[in-house]
Protein backbone atom coordinates (compact mmCIF):
# COMPACT_ATOMS: atom_id res chain seq x y z
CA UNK A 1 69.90 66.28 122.57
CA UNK A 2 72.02 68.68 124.30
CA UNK A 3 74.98 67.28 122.17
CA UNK A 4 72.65 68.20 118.82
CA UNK A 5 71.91 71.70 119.81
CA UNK A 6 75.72 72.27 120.70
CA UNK A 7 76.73 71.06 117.35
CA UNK A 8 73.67 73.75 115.90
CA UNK A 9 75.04 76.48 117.61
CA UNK A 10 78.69 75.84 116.13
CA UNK A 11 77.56 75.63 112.58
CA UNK A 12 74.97 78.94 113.49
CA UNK A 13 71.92 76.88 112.71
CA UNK A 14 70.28 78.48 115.55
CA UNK A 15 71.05 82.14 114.99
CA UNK A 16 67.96 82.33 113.63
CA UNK A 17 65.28 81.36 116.45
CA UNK A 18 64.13 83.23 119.07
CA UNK A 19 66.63 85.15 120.69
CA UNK A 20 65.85 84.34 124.05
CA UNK A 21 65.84 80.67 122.98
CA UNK A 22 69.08 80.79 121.55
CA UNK A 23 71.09 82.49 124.76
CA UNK A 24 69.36 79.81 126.95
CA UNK A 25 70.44 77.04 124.87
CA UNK A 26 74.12 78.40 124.23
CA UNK A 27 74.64 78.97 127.68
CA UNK A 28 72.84 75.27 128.62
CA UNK A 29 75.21 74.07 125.67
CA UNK A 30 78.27 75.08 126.82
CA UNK A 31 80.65 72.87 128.27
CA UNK A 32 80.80 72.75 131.84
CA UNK A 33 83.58 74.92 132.34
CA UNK A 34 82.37 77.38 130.10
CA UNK A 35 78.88 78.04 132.06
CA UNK A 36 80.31 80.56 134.12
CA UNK A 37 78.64 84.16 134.29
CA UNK A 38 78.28 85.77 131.27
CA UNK A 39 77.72 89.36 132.78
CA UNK A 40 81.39 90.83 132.74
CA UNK A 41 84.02 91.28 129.85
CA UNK A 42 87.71 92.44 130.57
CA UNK A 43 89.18 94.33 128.29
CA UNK A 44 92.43 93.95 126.08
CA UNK A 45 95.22 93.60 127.85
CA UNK A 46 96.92 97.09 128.02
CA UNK A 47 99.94 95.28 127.52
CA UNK A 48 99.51 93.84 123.94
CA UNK A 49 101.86 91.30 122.58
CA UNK A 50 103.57 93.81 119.64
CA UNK A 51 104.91 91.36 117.16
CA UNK A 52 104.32 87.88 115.88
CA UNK A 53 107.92 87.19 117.11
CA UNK A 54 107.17 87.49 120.37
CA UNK A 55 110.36 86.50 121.91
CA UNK A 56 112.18 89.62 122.24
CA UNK A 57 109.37 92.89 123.55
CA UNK A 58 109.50 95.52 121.05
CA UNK A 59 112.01 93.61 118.36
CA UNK A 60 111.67 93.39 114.57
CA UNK A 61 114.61 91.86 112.50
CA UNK A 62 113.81 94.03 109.47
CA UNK A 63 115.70 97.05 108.35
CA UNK A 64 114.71 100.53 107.09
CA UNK A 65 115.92 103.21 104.63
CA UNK A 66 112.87 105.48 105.62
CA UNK A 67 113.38 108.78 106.23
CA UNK A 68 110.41 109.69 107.58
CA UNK A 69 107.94 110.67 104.55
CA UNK A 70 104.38 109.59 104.60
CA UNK A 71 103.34 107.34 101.81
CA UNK A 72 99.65 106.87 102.36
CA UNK A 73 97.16 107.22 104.75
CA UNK A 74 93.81 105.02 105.07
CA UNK A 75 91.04 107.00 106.93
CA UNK A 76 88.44 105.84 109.43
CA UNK A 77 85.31 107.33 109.69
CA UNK A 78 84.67 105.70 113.47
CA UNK A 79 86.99 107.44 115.80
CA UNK A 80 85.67 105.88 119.06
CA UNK A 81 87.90 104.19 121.63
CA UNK A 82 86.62 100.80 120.24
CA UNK A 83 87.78 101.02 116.84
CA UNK A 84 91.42 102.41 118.05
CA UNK A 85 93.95 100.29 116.47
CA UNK A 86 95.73 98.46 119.28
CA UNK A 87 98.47 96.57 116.58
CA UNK A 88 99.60 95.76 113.59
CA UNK A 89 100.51 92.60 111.95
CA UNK A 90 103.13 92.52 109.00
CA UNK A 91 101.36 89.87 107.19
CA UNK A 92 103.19 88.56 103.54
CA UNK A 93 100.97 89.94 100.97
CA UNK A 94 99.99 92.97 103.53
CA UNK A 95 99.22 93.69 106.98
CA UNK A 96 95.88 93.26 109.46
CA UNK A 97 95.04 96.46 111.30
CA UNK A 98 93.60 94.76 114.95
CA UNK A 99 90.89 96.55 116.99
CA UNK A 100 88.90 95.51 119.73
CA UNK A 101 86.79 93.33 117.92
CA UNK A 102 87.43 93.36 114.53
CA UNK A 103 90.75 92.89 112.14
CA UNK A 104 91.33 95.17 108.97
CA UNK A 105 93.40 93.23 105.99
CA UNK A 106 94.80 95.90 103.72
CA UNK A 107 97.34 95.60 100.57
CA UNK A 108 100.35 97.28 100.76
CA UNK A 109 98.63 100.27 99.09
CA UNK A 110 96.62 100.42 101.96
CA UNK A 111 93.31 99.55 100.34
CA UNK A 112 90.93 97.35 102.49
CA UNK A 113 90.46 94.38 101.20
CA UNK A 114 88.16 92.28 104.21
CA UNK A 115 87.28 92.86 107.74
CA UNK A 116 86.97 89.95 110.08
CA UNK A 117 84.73 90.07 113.86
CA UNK A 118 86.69 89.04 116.56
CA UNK A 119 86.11 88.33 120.33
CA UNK A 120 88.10 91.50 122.41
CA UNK A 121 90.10 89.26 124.85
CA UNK A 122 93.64 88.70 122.85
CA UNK A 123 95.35 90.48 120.26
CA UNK A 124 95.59 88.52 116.65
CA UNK A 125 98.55 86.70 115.77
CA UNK A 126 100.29 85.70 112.58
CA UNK A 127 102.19 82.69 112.20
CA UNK A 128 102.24 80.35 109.54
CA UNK A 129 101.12 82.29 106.81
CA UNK A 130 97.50 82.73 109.21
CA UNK A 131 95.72 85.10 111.27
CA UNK A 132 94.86 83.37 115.07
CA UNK A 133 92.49 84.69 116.84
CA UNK A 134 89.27 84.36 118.93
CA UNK A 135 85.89 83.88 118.75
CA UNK A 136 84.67 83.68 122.03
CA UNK A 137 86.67 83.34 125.46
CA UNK A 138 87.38 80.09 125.04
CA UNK A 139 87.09 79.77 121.13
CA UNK A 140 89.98 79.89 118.88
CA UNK A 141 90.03 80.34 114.88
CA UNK A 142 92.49 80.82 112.02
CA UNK A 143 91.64 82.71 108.72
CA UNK A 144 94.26 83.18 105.90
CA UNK A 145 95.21 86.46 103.75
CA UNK A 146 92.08 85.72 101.19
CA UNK A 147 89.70 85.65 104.53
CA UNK A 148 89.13 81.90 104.13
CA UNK A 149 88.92 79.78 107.40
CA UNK A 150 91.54 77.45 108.04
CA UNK A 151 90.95 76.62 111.85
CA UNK A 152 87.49 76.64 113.35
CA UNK A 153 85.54 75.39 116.27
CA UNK A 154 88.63 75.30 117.97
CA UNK A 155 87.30 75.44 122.08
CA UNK A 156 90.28 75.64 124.71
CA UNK A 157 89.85 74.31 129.14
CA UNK A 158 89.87 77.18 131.33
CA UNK A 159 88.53 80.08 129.39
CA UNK A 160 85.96 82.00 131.31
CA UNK A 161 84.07 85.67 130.02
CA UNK A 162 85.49 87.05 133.42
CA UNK A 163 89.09 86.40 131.95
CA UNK A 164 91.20 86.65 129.10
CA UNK A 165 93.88 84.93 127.06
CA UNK A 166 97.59 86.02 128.16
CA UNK A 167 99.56 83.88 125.32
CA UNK A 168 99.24 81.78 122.38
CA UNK A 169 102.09 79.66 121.19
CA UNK A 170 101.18 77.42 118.18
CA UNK A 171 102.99 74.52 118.29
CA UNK A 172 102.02 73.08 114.62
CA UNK A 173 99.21 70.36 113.80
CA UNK A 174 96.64 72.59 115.82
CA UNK A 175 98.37 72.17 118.96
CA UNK A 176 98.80 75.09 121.06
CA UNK A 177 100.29 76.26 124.63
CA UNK A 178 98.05 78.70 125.84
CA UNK A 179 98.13 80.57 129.13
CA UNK A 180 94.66 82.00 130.70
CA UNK A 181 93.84 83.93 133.42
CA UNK A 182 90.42 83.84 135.18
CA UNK A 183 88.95 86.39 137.27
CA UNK A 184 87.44 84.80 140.45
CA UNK A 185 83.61 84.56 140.56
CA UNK A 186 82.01 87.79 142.44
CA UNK A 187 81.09 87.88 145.81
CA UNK A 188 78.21 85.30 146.52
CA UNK A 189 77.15 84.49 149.92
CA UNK A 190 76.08 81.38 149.22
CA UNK A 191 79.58 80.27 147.95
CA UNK A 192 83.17 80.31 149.11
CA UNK A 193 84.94 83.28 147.34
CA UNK A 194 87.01 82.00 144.21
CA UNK A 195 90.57 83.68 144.08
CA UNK A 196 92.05 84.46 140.34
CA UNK A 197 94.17 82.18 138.96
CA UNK A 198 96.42 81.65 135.88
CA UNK A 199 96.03 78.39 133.30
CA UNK A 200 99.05 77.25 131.44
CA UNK A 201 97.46 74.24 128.62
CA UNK A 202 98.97 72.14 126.16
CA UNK A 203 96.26 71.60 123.74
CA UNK A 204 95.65 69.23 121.27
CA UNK A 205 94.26 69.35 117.86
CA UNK A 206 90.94 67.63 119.13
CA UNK A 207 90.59 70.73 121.44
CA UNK A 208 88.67 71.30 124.98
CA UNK A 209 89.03 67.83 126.41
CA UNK A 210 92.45 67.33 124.48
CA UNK A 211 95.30 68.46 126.41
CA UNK A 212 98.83 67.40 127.13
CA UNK A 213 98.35 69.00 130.66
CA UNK A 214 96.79 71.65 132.73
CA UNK A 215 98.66 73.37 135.51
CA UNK A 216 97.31 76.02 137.57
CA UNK A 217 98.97 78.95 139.25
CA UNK A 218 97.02 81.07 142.14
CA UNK A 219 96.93 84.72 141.09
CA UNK A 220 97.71 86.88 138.05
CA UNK A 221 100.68 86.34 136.13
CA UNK A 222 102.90 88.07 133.51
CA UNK A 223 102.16 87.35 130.03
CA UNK A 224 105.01 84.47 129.40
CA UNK A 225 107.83 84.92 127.37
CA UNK A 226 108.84 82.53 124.88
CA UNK A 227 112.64 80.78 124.84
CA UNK A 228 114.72 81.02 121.79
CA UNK A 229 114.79 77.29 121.24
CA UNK A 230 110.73 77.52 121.14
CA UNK A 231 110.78 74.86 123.81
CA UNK A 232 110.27 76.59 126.93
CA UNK A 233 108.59 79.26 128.16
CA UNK A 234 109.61 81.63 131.18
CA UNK A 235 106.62 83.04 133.50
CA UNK A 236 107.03 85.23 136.51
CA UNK A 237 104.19 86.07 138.89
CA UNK A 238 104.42 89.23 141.36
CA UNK A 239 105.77 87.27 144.05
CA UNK A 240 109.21 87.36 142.60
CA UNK A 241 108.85 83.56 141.14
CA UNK A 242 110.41 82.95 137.48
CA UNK A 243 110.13 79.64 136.53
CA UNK A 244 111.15 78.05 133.09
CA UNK A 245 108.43 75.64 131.65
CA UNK A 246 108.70 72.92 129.26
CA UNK A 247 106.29 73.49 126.49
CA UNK A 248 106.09 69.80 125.81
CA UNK A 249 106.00 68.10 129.36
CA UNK A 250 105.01 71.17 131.19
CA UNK A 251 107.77 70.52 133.71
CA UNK A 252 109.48 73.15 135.48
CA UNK A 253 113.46 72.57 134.46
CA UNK A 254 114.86 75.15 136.38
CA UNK A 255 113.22 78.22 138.63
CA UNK A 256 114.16 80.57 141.42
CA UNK A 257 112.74 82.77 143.79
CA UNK A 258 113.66 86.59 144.72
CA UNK A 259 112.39 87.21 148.21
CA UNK A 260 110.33 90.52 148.94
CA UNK A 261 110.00 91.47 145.48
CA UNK A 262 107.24 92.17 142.76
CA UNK A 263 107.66 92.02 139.03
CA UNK A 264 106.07 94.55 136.39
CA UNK A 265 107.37 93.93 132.96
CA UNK A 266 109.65 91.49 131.65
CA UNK A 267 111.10 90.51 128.01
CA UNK A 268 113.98 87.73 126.90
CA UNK A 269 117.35 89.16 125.52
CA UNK A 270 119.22 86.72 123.14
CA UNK A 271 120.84 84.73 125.86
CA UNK A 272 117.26 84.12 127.14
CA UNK A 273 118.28 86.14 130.19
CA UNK A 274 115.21 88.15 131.95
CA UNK A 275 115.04 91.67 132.00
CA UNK A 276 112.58 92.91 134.39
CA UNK A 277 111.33 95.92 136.04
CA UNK A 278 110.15 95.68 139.53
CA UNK A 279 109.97 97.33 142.76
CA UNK A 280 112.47 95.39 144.93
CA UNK A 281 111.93 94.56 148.79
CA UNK A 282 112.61 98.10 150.00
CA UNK A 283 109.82 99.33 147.53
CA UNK A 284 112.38 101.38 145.04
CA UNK A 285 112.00 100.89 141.35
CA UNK A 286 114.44 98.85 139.29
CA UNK A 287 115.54 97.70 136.14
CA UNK A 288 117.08 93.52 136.45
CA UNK A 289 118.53 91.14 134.68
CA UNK A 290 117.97 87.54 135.80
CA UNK A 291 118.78 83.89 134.85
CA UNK A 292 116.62 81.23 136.09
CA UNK A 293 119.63 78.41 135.56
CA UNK A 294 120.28 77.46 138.83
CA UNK A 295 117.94 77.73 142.00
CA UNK A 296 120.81 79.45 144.23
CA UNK A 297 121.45 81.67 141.76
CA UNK A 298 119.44 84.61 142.96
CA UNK A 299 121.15 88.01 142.29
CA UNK A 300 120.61 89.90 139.22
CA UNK A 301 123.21 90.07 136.24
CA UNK A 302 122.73 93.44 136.41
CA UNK A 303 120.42 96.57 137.95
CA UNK A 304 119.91 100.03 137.93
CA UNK A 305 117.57 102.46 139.70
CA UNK A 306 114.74 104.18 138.14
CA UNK A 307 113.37 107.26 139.02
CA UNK A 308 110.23 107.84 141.53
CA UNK A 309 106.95 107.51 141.02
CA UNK A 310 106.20 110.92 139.39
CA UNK A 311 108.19 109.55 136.58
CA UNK A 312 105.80 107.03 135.49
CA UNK A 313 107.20 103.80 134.63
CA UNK A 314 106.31 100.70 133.86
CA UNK A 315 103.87 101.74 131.17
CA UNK A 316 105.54 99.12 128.90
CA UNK A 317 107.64 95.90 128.96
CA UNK A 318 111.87 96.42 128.25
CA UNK A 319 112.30 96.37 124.78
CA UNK A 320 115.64 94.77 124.03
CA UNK A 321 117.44 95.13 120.45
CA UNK A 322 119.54 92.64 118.68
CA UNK A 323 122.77 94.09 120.28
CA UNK A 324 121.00 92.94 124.13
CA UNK A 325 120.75 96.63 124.45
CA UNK A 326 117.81 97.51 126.26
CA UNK A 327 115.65 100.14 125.83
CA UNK A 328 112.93 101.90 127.94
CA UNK A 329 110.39 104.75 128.34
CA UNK A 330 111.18 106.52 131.85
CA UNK A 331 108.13 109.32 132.32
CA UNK A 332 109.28 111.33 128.96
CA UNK A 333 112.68 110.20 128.08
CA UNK A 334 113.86 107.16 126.80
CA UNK A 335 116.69 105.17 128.48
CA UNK A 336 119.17 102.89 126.77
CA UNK A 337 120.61 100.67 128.72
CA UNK A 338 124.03 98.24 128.49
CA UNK A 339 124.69 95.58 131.14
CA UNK A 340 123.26 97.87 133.94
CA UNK A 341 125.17 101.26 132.52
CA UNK A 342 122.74 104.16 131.47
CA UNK A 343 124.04 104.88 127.75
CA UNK A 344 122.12 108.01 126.95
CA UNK A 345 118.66 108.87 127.12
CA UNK A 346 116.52 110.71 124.63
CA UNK A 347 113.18 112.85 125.31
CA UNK A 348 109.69 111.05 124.00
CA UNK A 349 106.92 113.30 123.42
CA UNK A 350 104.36 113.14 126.41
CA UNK A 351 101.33 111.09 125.58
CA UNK A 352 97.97 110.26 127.15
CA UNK A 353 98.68 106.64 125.60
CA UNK A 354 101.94 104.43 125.65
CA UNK A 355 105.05 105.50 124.10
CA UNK A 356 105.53 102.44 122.22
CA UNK A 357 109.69 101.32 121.21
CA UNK A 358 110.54 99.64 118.42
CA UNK A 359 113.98 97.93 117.67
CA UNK A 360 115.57 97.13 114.05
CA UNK A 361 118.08 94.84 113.38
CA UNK A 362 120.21 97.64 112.55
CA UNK A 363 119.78 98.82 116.20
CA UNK A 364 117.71 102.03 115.21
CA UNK A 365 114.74 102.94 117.20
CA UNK A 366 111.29 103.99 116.54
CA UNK A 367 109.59 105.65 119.23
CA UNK A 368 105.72 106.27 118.21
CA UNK A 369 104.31 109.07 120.88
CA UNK A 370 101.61 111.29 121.05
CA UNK A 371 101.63 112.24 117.62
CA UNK A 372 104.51 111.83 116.54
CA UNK A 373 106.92 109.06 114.96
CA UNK A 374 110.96 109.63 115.61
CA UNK A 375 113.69 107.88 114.84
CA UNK A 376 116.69 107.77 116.74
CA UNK A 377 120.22 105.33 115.73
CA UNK A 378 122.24 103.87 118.11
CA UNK A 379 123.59 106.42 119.88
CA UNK A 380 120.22 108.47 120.49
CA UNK A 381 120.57 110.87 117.44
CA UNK A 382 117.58 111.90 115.89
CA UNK A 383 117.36 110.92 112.23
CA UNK A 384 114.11 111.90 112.04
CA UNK A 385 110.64 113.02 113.33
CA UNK A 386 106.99 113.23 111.53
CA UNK A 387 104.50 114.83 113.40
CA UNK A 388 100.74 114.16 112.56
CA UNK A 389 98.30 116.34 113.47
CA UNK A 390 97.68 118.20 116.53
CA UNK A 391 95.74 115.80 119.49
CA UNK A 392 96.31 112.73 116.71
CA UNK A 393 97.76 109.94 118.94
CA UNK A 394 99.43 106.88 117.98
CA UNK A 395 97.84 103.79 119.56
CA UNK A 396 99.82 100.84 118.25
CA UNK A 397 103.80 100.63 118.41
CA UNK A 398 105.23 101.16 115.02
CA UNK A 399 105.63 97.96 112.63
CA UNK A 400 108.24 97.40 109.47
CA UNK A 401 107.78 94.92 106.60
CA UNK A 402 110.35 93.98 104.50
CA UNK A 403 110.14 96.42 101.85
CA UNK A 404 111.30 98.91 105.01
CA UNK A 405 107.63 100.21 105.12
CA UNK A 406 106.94 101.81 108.42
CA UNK A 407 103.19 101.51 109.76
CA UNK A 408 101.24 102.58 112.61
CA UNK A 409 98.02 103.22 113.18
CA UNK A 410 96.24 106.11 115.06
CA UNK A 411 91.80 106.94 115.91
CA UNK A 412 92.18 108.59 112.64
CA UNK A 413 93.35 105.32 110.84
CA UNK A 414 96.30 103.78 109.26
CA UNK A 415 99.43 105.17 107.88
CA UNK A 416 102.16 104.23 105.75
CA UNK A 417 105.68 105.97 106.06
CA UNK A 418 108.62 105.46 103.99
């Protein structure tokens, strides 16, 4: 019976009792490790994965001739914090504005043409000509550009509503490596406290019980970043532990450990080196550069000190350029950095939201702040800088398809620059 009414509430079939009826059976329905409390939802992830190639923090391949004109604008007429766009997805026929719980699909004239519901845990991804996201905190669907489903009832091990999903790495033929963290039950003095922990799953296309493997990792820890050879994937935890995972096997091929240090942000240059920032054993901020090749291997490639606390770091990941160049917002000014050498550094409009970078393949930057989108080449000139109006701030980094369109989106709604 219980495997009936499970199948019910996939299809929707019982949407329509009682609604009392329907929460006791969907939560009786569940599988077991998807019983836990229902009470508390995290939010997004301030830290949003940016683009579909998720490799590189910050990176798009495309080029741009823009110079900084607005080409359209799309309105919204709900400014609250919920329907802020947090990113936006350079789709092939047009791109997918993603809120908290919804996704916008508009043409490249910036009508809309659909608006899909989606579960707030995990930004959207595109890849393979779909739209991933989820459904629940364990559920996991695909739709393509017309809105019609190609991956449903899709359930994942170790999703939990006090939790959220950190990464999703399709791996073709509906498998996926997917990272989770759980938040550990609340206090219950009938139970031993549970401490948070961190998933990494291979799944298979049957889903839930279908997995390659399952290892689990005490504690919080950084989203993972993705290899160039899409075999492995790199995670660090706080602790100063970077470890390089096979996607496949889930083996650990190589790993080290940096003693009295705690990482913050981290992103993959082209050599698959890490660039980090982190507070090192003497509590001073840094900026590193590690390889996790051998296990004595332990000092960084490079470092360089960042300023004190009043200079607010750390509000982003690194965002490295084609060139290995990295790039980062320090307070209000933007640093670019070479092998551990300050190059120049730029000011960035002060914002109550991120400063968001974005790196071309011609090595120019977009910096989207406050309300306004600037442009800067290689050297840290300013080619140019649109302001929008006054108390308008930009809430997704800035995006460029392969026309050279520039998009971001603000509370106000979407625009287009060229």
């Amino acid at each position: 019976m219980v495997e009936k009414y499970r199948r019910n509430i996939k299809k929707g079939v019982l949407k329509k009792a009682h609604p009392i009826i329907f929460l006791v059976f969907t939560l009786l329905c569940l599988p077991p490790e998807q019983q836990a409390s229902q009470k508390t939802r995290l939010p997004m992830s301030p830290y949003p994965m940016m683009f579909s190639n998720f490799k590189r923090n910050g990176f798009q391949a495309q080029t741009s001739s823009a110079k900084g004109e607005q080409r359209w604008f799309t309105p919204t007429t709900d400014t609250m914090h919920r329907n802020q766009p947090s990113v936006i997805l350079v789709c092939d026929n047009g791109i997918a504005a993603c809120y908290s719980e919804r996704i916008q699909y508009m043409g490249s004239n910036g009508a809309i043409q659909w608006q899909q519901e989606i579960y707030p845990s995990m930004n959207p991804l595109y890849f393979d000509k779909q739209l991933f996201y989820l459904t629940s905190y364990a559920g996991l669907a695909s739709i393509d550009e017309q809105q019609k489903t190609v991956l449903a009832d899709f359930f994942f091990a170790n999703g939990s509503p006090r939790g959220s999903c950190e990464l999703l790495v399709p791996q073709g033929k509906n498998r996926f490596f997917i990272q989770v963290f759980s938040l550990g039950e609340e206090a219950d003095p009938d139970r031993p406290a549970e401490s948070n922990e961190t998933s990494i799953i291979l799944m298979g296309p049957e889903a839930y019980d279908d997995y390659s493997y399952r290892h689990e990792y005490d504690g919080r820890l950084l989203k993972g970043l993705v290899c160039s050879d899409n075999k492995h994937v790199i995670l660090l935890d706080n602790a100063g532990t970077i470890r390089k995972i096979e996607i496949e096997s889930g083996k650990e091929t190589a790993g080290i450990t940096i003693e009295g240090v705690e990482f913050l942000q981290a992103g993959l240059d082209n050599d698959d080196n890490i660039v980090v920032s982190l507070f090192d054993s003497k509590r001073k901020r840094k900026l590193c550069c590690f390889t996790p090749v051998e296990e004595k291997e332990k000092k960084p490639l490079w470092e360089l000190d960042l300023p004190p606390d009043s200079e607010r770091p750390f509000r982003q990941p690194p965002a490295i350029g084609p060139d290995n160049r990295v790039y980062y917002c320090i307070g209000n000014k933007l640093w670019a950095v070479d092998k551990g050498e300050l190059l120049w550094n730029a000011p960035v409009f002060p914002s109550d939201y991120f400063q968001y970078i974005t790196v071309l393949g011609d090595t120019t930057v977009f910096v989207a702040a406050a309300n306004a989108l600037r442009r800067l080449d290689s050297r840290g000139k300013e080619m140019f800088t649109a302001f929008l109006a006054p108390g308008e701030n930009i809430t997704t980094p800035a995006v460029v398809d392969s026309n050279g369109l520039i998009y971001f989106g603000t509370a106000a709604g979407i625009y287009c620059y060229e």
